[in-house]
N, C-alpha and C. Protein backbone atom coordinates (compact mmCIF):
# COMPACT_ATOMS: atom_id res chain seq x y z
N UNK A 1 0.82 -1.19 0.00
CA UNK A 1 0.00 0.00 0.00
C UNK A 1 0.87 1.26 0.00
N UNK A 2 1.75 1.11 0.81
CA UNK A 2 2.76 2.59 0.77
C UNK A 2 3.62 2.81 -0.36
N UNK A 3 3.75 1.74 -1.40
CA UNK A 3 4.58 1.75 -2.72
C UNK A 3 3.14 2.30 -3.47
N UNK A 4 1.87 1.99 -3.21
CA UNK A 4 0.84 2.10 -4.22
C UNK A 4 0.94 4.05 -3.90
N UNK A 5 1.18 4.22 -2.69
CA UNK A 5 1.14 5.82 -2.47
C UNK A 5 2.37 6.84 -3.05
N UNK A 6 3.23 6.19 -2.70
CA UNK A 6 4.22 6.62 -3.53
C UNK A 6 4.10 6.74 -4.69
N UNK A 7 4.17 5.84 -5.51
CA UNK A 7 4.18 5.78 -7.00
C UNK A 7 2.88 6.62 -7.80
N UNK A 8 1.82 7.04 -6.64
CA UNK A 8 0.75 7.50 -7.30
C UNK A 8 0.74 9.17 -8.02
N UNK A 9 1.45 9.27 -7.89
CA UNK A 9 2.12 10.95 -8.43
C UNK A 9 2.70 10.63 -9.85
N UNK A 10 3.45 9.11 -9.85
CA UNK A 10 3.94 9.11 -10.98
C UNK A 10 3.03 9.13 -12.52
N UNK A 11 3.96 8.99 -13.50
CA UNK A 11 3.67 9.09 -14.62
C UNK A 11 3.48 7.48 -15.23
N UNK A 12 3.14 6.57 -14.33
CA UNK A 12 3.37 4.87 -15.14
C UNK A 12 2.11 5.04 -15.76
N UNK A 13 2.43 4.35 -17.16
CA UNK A 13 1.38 3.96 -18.00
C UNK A 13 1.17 2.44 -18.47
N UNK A 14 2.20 1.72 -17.58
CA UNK A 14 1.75 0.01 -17.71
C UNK A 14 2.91 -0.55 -17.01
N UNK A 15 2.14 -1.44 -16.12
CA UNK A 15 2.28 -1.85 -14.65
C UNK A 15 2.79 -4.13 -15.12
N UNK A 16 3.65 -4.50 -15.12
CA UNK A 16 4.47 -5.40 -15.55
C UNK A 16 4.87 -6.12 -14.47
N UNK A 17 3.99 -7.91 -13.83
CA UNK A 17 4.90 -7.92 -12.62
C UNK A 17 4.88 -9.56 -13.23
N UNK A 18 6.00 -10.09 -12.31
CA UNK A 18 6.50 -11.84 -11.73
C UNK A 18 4.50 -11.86 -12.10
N UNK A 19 4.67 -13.06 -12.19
CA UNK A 19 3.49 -14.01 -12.25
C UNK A 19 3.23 -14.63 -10.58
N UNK A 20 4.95 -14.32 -9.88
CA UNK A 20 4.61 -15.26 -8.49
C UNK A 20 3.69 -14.20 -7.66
N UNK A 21 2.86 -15.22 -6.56
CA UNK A 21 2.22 -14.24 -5.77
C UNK A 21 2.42 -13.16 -4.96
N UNK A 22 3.44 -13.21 -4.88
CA UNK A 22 4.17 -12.19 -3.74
C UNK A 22 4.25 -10.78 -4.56
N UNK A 23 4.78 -10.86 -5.66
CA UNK A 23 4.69 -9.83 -6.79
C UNK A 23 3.39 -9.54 -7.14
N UNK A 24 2.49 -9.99 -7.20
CA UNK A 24 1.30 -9.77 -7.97
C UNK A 24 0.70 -8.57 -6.85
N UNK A 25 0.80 -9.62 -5.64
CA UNK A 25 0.07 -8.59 -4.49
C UNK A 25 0.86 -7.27 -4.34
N UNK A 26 1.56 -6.74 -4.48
CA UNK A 26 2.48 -5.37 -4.54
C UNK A 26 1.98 -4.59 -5.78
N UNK A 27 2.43 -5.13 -6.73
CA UNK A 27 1.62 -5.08 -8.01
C UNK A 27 -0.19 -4.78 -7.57
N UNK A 28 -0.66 -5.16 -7.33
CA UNK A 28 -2.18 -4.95 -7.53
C UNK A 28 -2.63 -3.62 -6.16
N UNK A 29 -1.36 -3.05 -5.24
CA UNK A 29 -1.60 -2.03 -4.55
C UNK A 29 -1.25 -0.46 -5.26
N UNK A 30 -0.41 -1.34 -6.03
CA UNK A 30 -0.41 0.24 -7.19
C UNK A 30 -0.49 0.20 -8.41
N UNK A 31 -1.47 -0.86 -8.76
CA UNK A 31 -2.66 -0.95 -9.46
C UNK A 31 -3.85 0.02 -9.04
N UNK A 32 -4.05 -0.49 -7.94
CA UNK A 32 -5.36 0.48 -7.26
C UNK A 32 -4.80 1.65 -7.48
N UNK A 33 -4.14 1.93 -6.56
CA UNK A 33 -3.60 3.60 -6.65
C UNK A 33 -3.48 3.91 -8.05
N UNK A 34 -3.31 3.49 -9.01
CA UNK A 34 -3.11 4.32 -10.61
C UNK A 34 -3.74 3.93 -11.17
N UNK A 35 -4.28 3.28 -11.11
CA UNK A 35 -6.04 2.92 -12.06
C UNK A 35 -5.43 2.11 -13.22
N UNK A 36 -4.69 1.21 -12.99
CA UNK A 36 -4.19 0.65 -14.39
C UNK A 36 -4.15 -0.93 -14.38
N UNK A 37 -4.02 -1.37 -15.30
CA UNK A 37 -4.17 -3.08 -15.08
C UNK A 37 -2.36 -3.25 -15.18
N UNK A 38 -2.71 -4.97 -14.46
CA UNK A 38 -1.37 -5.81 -14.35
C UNK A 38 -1.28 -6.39 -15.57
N UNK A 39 -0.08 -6.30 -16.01
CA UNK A 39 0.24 -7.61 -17.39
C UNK A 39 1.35 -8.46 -16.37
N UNK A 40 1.35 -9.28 -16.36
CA UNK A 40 1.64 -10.78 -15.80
C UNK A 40 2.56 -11.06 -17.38
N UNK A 41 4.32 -10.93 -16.43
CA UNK A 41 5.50 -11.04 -17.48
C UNK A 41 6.23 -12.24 -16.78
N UNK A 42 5.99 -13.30 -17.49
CA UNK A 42 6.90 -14.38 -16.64
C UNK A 42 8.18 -14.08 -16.65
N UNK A 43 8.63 -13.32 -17.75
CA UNK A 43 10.39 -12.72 -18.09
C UNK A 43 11.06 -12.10 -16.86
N UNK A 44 9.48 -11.80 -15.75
CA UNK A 44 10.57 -10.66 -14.70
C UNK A 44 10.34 -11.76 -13.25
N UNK A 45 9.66 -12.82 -13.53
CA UNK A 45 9.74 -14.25 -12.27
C UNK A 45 11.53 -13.98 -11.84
N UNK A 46 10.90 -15.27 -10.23
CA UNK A 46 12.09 -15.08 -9.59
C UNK A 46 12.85 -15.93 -10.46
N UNK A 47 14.18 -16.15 -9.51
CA UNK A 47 14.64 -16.43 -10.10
C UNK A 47 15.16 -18.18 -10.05
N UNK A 48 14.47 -19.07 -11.55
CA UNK A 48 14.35 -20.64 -11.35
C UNK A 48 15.93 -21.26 -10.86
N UNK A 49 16.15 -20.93 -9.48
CA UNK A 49 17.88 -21.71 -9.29
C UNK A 49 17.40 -23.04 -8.76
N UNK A 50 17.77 -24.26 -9.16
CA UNK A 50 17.93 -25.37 -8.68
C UNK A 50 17.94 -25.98 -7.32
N UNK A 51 18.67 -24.76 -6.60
CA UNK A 51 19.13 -24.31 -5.19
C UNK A 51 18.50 -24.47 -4.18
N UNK A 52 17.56 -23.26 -5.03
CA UNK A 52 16.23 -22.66 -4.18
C UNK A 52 14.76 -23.89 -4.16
N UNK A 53 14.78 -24.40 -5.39
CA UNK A 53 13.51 -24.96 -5.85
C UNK A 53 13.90 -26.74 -6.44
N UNK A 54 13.51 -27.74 -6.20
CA UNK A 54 13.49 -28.82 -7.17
C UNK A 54 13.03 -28.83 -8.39
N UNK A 55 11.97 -28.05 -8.68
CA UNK A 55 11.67 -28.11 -10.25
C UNK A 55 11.04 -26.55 -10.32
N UNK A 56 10.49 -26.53 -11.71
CA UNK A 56 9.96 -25.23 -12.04
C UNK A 56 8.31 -25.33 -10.71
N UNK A 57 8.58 -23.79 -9.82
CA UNK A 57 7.49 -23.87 -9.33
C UNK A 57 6.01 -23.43 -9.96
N UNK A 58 5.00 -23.69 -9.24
CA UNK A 58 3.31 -23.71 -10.24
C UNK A 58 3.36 -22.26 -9.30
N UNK A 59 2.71 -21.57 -10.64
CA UNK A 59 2.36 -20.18 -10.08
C UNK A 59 0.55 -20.66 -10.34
N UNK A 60 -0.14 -19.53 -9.67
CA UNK A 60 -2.21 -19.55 -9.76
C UNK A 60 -1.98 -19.20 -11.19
N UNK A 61 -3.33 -19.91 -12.08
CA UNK A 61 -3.20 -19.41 -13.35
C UNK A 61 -3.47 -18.27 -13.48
N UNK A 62 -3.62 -17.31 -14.33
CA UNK A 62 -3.72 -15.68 -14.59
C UNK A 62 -5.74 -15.61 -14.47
N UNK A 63 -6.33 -16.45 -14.88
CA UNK A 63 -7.65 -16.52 -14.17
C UNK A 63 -8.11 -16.36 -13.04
N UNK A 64 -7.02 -17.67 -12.04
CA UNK A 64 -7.73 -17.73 -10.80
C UNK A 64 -7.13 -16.50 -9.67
N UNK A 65 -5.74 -15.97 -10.84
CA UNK A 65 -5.21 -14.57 -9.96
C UNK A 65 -6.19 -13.26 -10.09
N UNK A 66 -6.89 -13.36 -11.90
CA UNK A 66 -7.60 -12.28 -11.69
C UNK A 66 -9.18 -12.72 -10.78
N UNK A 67 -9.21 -13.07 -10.32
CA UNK A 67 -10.53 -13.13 -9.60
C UNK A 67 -9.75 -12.52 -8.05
N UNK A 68 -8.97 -12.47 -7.40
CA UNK A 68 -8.24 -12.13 -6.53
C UNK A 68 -8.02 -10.50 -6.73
N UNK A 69 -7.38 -10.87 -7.82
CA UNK A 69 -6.61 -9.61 -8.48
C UNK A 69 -7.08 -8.46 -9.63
N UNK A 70 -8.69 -8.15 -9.61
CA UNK A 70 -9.33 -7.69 -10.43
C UNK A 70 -8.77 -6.81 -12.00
N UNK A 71 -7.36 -6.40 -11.20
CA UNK A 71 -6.98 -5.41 -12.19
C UNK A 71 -5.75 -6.40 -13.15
N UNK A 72 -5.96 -7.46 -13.20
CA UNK A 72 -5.00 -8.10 -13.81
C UNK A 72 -5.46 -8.15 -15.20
N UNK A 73 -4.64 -7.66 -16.41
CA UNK A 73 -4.93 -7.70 -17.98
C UNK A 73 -4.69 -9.20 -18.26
N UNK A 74 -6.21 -10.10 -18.51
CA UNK A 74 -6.28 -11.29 -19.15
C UNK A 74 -5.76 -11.58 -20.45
N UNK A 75 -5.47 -10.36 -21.29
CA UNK A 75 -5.29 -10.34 -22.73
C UNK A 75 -4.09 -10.15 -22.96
N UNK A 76 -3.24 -10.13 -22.01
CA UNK A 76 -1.42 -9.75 -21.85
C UNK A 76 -1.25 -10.80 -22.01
N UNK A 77 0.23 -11.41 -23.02
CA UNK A 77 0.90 -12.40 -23.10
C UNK A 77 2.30 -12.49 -22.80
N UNK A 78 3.05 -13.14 -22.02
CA UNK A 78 4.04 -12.91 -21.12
C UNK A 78 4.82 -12.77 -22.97
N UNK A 79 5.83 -11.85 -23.11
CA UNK A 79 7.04 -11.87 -24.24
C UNK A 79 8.22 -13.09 -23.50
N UNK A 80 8.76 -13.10 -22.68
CA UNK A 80 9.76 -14.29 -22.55
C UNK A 80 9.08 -15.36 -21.26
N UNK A 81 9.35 -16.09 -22.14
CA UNK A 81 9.00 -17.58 -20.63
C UNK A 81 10.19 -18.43 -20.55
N UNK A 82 10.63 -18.10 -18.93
CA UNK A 82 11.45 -18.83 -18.60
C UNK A 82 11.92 -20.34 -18.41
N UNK A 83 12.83 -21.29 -18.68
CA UNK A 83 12.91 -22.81 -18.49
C UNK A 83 13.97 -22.73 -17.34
N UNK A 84 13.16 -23.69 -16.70
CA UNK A 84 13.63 -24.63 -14.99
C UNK A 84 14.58 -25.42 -15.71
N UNK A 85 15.88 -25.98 -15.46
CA UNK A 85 16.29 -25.06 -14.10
C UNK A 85 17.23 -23.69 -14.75
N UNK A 86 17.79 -22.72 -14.30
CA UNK A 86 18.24 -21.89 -14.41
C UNK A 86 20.12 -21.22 -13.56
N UNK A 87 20.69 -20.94 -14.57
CA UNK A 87 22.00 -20.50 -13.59
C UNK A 87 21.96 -18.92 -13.87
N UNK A 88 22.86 -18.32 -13.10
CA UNK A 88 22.85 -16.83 -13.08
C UNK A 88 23.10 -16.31 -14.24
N UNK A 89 23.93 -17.15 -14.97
CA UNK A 89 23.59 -16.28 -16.18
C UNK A 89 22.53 -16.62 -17.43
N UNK A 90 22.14 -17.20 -17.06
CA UNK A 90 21.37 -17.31 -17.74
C UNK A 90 19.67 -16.89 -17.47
N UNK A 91 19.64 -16.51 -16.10
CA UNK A 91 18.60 -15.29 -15.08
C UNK A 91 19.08 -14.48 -15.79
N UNK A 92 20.42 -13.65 -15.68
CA UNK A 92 20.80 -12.24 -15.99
C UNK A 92 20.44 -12.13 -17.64
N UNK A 93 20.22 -12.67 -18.79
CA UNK A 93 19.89 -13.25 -19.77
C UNK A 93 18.71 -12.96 -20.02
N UNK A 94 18.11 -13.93 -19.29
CA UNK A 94 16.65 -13.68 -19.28
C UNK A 94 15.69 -12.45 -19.11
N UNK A 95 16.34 -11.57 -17.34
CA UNK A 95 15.88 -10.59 -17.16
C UNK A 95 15.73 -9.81 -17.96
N UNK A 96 17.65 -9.29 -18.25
CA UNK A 96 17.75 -7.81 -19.39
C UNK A 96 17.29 -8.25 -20.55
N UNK A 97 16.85 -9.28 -20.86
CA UNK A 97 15.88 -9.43 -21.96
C UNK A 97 14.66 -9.06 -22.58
N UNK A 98 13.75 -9.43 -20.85
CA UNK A 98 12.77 -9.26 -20.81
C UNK A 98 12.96 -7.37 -20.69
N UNK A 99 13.75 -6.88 -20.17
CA UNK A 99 14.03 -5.85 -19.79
C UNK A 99 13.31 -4.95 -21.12
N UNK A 100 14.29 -4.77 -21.73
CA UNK A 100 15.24 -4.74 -23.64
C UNK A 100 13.83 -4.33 -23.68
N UNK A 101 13.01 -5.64 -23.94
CA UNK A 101 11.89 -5.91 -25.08
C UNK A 101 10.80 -5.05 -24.59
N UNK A 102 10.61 -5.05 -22.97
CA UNK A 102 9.24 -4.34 -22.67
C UNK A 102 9.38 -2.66 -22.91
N UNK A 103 10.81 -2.12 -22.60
CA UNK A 103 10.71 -0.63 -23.23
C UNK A 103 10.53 0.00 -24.72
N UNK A 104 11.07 -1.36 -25.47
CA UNK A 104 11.28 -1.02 -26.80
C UNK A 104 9.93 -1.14 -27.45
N UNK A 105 8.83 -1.93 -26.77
CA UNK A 105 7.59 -2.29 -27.15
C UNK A 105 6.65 -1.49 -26.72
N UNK A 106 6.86 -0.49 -25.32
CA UNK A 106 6.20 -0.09 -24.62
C UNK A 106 7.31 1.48 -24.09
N UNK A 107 6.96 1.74 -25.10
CA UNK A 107 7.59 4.07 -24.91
C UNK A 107 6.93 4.96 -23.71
N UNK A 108 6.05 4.14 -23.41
CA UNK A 108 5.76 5.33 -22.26
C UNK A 108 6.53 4.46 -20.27
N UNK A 109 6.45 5.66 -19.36
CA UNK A 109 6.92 5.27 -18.80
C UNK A 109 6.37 3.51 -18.02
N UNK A 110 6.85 2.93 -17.49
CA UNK A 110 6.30 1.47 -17.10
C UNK A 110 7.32 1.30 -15.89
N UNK A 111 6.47 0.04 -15.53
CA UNK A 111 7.01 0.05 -13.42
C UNK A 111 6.84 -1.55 -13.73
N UNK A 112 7.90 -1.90 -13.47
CA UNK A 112 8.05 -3.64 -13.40
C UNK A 112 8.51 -4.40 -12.04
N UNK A 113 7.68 -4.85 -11.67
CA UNK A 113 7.51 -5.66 -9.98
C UNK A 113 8.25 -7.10 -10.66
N UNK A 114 9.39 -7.25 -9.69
CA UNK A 114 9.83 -8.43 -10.09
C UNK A 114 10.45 -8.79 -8.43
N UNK A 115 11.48 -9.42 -8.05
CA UNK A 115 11.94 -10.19 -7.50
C UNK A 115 13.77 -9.65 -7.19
N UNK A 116 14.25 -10.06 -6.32
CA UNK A 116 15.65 -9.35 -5.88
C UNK A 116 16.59 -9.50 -6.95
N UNK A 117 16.30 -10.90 -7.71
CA UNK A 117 17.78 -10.77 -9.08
C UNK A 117 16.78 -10.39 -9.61
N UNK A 118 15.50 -10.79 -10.48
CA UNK A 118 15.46 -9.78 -11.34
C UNK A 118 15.19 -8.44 -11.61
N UNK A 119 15.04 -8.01 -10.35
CA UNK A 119 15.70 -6.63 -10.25
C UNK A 119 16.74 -5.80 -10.65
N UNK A 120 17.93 -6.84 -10.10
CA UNK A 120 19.18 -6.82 -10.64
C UNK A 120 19.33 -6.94 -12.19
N UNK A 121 18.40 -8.22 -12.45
CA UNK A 121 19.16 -8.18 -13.93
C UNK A 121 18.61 -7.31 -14.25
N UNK A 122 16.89 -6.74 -14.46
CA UNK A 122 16.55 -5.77 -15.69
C UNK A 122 17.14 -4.47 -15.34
N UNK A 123 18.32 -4.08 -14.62
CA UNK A 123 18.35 -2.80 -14.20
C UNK A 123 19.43 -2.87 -15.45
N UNK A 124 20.80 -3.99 -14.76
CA UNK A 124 22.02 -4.69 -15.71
C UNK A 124 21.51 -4.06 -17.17
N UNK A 125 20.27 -4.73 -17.92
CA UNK A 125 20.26 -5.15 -18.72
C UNK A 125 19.65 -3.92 -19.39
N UNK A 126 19.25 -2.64 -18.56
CA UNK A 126 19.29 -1.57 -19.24
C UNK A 126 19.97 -0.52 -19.23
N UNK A 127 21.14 -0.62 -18.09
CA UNK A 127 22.09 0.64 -17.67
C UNK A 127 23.45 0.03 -17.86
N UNK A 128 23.83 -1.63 -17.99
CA UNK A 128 25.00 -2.14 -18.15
C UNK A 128 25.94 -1.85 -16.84
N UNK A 129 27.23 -2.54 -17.41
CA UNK A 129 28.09 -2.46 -16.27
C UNK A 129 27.43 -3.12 -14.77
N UNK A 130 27.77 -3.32 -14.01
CA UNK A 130 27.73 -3.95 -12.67
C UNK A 130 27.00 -2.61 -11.21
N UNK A 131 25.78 -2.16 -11.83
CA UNK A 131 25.19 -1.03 -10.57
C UNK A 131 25.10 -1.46 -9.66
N UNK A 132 25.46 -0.71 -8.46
CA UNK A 132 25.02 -1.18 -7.07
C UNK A 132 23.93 -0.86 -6.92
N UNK A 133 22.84 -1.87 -6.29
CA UNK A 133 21.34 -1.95 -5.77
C UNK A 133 21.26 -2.18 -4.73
N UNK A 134 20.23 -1.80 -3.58
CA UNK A 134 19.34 -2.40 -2.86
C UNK A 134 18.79 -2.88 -2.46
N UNK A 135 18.38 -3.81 -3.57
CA UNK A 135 17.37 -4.71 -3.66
C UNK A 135 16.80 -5.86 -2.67
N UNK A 136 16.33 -4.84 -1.80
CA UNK A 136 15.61 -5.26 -0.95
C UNK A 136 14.09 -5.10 -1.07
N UNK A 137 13.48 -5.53 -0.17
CA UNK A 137 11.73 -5.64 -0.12
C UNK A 137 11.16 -4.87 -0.71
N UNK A 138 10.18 -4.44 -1.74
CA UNK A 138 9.59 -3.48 -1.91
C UNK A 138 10.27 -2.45 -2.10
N UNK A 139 11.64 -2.30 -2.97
CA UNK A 139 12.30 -1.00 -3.06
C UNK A 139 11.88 -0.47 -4.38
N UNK A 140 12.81 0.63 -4.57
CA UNK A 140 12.23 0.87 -5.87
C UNK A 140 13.74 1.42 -6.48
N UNK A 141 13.84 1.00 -7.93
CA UNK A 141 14.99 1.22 -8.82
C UNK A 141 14.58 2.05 -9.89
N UNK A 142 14.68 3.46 -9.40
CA UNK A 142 14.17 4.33 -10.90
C UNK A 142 15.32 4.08 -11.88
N UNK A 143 15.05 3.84 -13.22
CA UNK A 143 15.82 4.01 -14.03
C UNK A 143 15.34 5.64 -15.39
N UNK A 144 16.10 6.02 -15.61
CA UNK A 144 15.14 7.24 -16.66
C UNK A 144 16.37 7.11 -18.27
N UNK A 145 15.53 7.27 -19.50
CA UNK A 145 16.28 7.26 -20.57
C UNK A 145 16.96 8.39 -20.48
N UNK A 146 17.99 8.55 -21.02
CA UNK A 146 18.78 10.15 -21.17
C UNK A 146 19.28 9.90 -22.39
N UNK A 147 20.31 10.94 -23.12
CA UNK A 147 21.05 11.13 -24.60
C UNK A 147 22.08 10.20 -24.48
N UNK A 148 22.72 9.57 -23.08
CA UNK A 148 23.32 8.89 -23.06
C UNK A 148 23.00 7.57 -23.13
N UNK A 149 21.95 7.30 -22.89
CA UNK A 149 20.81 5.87 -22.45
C UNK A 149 20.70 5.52 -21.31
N UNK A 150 20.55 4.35 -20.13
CA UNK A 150 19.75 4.82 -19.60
C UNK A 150 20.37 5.17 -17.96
N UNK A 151 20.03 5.73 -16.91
CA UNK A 151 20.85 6.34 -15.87
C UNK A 151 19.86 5.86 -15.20
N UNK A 152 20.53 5.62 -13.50
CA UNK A 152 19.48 5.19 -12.53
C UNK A 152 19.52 6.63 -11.60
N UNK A 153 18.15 6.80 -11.32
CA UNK A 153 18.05 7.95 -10.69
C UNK A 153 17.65 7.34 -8.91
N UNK A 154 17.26 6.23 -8.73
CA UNK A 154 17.53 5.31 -7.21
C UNK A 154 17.89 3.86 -7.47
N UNK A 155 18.51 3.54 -6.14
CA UNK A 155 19.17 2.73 -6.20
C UNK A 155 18.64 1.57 -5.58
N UNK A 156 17.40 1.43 -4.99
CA UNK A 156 16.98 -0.03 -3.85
C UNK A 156 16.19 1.26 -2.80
N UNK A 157 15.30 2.58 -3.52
CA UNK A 157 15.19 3.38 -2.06
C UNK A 157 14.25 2.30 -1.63
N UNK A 158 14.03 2.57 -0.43
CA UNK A 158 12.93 2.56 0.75
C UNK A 158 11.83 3.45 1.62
N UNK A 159 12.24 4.68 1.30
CA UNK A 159 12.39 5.99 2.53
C UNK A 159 10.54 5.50 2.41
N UNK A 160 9.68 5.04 0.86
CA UNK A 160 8.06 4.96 1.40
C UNK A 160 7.69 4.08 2.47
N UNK A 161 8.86 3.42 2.79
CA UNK A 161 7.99 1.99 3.77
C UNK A 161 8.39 2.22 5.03
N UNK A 162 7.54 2.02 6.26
CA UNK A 162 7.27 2.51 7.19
C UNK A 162 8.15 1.29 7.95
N UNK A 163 8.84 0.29 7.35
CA UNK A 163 9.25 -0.57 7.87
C UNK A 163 9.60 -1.28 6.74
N UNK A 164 11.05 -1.40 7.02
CA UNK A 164 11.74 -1.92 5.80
C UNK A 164 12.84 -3.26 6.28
N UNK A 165 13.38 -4.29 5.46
CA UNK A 165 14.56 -4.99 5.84
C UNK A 165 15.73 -4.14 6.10
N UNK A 166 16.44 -5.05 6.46
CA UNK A 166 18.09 -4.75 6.77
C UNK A 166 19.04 -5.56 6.16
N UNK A 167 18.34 -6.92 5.69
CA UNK A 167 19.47 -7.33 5.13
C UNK A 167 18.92 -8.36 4.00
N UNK A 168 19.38 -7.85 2.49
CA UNK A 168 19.59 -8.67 1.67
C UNK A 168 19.34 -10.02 1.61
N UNK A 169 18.39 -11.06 1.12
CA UNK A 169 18.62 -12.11 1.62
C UNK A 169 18.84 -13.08 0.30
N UNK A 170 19.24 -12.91 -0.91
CA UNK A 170 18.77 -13.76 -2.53
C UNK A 170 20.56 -13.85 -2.79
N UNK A 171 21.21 -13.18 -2.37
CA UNK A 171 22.75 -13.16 -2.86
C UNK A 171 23.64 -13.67 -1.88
């Protein structure tokens, strides 16, 4: 709710999250706040490590999320779908992929709810080089186009949440 308040000043014109639930629900608080529907991008899911998971996990289908999730766009089709199992680079791959494709497809500004690496990667995969992030709970990573391409204007803030982590927990 306090990311849905924050962000409600902004300028997003299409709202892009993980298919997993944890994302969706963040996603659908600033949904409300901006009056806009979810497109459900499997490209920005966590991230499939072997590690973490035995096989590819079952996300709710995009039906039984929009009955939950009213503002979810049924007519969105994820652009990249990820294969179980997965190594980092081939997450980092995936992300700035998915990254790449959703700005180049989509010119106006957009807010993509994803997960701690792919956070990381779609930031990677649109500013390059190795940025330091935050990427913690509910942060937020502005990125903005410039003449140079593209610059991060935050890094992992927090300052909207009234209660935030302390420590990193995906790396």
């Amino acid at each position: 709710q306090e990311l849905g308040e924050r962000l409600s000043l902004e300028s997003i014109a299409h709202i892009f999250s993980s298919p997993f639930l944890r994302a969706v629900q963040t996603a659908h608080y600033v949904a409300q706040a901006l009056e806009l529907p979810i497109k459900l991008e499997a490209g920005l899911s966590e991230w499939l490590n072997p590690e973490w998971m035995p096989a590819m996990p079952e996300t709710l289908p995009p039906e039984v999320l929009a009955e939950r999730y009213p503002h979810i766009d049924l007519s969105y089709t994820s652009r990249i779908v990820p294969q179980y199992p997965e190594s980092s680079e081939t997450l980092a791959e995936r992300t700035a992929g998915t990254a790449r494709q959703l700005v180049e497809e989509f010119s106006q500004d957009i807010l993509l709810v994803g997960h701690g690496a792919s956070v990381l990667g779609t930031t990677t995969g649109l500013v390059g080089g190795s940025p330091t992030i935050n990427a913690s709970l509910c942060c937020l990573v502005k990125l903005v186009r410039g003449s140079q391409g593209w610059e991060m204007e935050l890094h992992g803030d927090t300052s909207h949440l009234s209660q935030s982590e302390t420590v990193v927990r995906f790396i």
